[in-house]
Protein backbone atom coordinates (compact mmCIF):
# COMPACT_ATOMS: atom_id res chain seq x y z
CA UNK A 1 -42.30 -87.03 -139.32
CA UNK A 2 -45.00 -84.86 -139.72
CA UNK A 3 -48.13 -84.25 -137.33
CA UNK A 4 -51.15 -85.81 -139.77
CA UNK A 5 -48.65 -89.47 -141.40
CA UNK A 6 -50.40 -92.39 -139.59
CA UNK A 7 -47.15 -94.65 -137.97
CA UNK A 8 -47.63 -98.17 -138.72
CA UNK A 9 -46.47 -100.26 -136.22
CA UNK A 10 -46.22 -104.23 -135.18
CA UNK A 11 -48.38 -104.66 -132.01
CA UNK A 12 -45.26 -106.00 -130.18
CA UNK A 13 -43.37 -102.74 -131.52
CA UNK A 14 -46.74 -101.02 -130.25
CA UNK A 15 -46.17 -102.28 -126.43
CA UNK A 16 -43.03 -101.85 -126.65
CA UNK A 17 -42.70 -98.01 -127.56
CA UNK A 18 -46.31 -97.93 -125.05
CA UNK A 19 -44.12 -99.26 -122.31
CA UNK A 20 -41.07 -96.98 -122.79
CA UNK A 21 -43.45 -93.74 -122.64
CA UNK A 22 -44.94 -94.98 -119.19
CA UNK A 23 -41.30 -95.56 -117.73
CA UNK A 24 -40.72 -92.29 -119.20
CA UNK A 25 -43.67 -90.41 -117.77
CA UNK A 26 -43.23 -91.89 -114.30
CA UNK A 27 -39.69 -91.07 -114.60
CA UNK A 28 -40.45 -87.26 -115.35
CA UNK A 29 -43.56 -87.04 -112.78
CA UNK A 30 -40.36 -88.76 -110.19
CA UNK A 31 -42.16 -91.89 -109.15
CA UNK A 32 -39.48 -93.86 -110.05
CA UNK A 33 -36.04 -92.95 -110.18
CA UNK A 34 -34.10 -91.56 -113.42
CA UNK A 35 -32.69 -94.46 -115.16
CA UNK A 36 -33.82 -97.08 -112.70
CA UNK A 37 -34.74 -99.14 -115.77
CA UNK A 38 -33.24 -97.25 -118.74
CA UNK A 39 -29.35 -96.61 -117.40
CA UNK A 40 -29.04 -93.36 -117.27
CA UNK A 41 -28.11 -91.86 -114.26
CA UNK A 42 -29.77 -90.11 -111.08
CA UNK A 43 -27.21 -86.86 -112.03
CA UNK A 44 -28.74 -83.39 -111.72
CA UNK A 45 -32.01 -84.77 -110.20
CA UNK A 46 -32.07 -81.76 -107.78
CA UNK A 47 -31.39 -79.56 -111.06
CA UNK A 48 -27.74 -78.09 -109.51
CA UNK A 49 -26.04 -79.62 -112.92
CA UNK A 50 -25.55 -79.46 -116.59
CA UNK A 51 -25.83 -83.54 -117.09
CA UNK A 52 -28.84 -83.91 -115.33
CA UNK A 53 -30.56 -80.91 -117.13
CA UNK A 54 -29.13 -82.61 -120.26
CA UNK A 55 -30.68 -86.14 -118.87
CA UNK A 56 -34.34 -84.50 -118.72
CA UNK A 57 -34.07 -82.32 -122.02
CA UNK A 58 -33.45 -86.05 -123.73
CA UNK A 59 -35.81 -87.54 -121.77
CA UNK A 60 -38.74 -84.75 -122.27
CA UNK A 61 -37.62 -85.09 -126.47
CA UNK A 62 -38.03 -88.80 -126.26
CA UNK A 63 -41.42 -88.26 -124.49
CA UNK A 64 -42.77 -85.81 -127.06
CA UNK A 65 -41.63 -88.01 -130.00
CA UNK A 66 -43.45 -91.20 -128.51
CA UNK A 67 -46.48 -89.41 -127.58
CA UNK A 68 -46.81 -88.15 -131.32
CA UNK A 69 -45.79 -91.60 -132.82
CA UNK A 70 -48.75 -93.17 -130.13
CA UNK A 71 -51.17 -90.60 -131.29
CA UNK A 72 -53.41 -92.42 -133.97
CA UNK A 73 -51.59 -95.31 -135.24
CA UNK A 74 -52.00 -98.29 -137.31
CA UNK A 75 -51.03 -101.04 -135.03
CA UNK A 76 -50.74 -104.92 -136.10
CA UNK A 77 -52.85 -104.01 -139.52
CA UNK A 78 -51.07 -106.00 -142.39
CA UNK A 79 -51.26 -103.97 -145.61
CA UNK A 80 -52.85 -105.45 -149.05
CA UNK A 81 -50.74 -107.61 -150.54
CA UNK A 82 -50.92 -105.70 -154.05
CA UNK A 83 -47.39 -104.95 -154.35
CA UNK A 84 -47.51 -101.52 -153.92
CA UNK A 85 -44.63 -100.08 -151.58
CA UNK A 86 -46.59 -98.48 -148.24
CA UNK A 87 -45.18 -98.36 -144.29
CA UNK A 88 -45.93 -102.03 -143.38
CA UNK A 89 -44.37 -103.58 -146.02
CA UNK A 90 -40.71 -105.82 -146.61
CA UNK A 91 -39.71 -103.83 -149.74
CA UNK A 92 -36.68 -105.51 -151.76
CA UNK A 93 -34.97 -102.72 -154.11
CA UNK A 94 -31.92 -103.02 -156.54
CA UNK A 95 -29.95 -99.16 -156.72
CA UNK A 96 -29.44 -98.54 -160.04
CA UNK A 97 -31.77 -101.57 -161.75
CA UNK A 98 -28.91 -104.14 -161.06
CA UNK A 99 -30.07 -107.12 -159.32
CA UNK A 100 -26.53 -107.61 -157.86
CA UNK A 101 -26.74 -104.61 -155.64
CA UNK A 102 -30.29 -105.37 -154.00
CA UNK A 103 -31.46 -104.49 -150.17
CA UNK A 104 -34.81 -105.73 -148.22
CA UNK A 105 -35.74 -103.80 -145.49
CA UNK A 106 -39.34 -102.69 -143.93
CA UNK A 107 -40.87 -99.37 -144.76
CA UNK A 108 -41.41 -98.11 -141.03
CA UNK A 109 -40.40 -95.42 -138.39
CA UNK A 110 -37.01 -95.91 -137.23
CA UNK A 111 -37.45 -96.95 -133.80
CA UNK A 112 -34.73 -99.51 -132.51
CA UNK A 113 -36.97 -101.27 -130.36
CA UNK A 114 -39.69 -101.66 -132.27
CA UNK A 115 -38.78 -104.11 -134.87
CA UNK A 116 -35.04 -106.16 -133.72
CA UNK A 117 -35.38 -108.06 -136.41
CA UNK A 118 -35.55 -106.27 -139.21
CA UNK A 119 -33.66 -103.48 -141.29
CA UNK A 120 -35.98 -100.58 -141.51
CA UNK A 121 -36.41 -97.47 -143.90
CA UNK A 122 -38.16 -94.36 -142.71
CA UNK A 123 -41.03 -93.55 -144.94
CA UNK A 124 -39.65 -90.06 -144.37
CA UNK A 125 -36.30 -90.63 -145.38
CA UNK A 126 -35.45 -89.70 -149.05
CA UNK A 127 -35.35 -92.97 -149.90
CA UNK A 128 -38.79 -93.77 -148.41
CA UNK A 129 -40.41 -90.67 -150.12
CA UNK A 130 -39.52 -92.08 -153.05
CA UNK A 131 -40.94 -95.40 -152.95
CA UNK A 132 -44.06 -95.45 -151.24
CA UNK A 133 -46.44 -95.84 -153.57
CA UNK A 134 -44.24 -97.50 -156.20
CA UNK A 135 -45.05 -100.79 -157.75
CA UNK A 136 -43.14 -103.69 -158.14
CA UNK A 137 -40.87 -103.03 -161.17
CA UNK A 138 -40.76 -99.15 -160.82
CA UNK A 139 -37.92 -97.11 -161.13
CA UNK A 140 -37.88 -94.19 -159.00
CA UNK A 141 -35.12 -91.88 -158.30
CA UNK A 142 -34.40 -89.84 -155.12
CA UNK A 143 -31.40 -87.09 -154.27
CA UNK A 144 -28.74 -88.02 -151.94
CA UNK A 145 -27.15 -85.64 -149.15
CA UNK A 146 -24.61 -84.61 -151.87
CA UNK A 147 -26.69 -83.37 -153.91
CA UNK A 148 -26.93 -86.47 -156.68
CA UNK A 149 -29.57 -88.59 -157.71
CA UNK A 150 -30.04 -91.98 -157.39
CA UNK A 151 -32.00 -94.57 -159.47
CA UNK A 152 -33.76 -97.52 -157.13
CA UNK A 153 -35.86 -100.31 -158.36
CA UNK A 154 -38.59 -101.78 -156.46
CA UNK A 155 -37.84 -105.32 -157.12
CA UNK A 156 -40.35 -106.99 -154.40
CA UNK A 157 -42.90 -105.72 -151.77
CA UNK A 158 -44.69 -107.97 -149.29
CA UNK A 159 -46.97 -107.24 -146.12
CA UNK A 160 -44.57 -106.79 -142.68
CA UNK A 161 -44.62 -110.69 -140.73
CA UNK A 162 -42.44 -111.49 -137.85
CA UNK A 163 -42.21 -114.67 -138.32
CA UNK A 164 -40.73 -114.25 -142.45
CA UNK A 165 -38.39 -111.56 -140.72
CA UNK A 166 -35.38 -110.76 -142.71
């Protein structure tokens, strides 16, 4: 993710990742106690071990992360339904233009509590590089982690809505 890409987010994904950076915070500042609401453990709160310096490192990473997803985003806007693949919308592909290997999923940040119930694709991912912007009917390719390409089809792209959730 880079510093200046807007994250598009649900408004209940929005509280939800709002909520986990306050426990977080008060966590790290010590008003309440480590893991008291995420499971993780009180180890190494006086700093005398490795899993408790381990505990904050994760904790400090998560903090960062959230603060730069929370910066400026686009929370509960629908996108135009022209279409056109874009974070915020259900995007059904077929790999290689056959209909009988297709995939739906939502073009948004992977965040596992932010949208339960849905498959998600990263815009960020190589796979979501190459299709934002695509149209319904494009081919597009993009390279996998071994090096080959792969063809992808955008078969279907709708505007993000809980209640039509895959």
């Amino acid at each position: 993710m880079t510093d200046t890409q807007q994250v598009w987010l649900t408004r209940d994904g929005y509280e939800r990742l709002k909520s986990e950076l306050l426990q977080l915070t008060r966590e790290r500042a010590g008003d309440i106690p480590e893991g008291a609401q995420s499971g993780v453990g009180n180890a190494g709160r006086d700093g005398s071990d490795e899993q408790g310096g381990a505990v904050r490192r994760e904790r400090n990473q998560r903090i960062r992360k959230l603060q730069q997803m929370l910066q400026d985003p686009v929370v509960g806007q629908e996108p135009p339904d022209d279409g056109i693949a874009e974070p915020g919308m259900v995007l059904t592909i077929a790999y290689g233009g056959g209909e009988d290997d297709e995939e739906t999923f939502l073009l948004a940040e992977r965040e596992q509590d932010a949208y339960p119930d849905v498959e998600i694709c990263s815009p960020d991912s190589p796979l979501g590089r190459a299709l934002v912007g695509a149209a319904e009917g494009e081919q597009r390719e993009y390279q996998l982690p071994d090096g080959r390409s792969m063809s992808v089809t955008l078969v279907r792209a709708v505007p993000y809505s809980p209640a039509a959730a895959i």
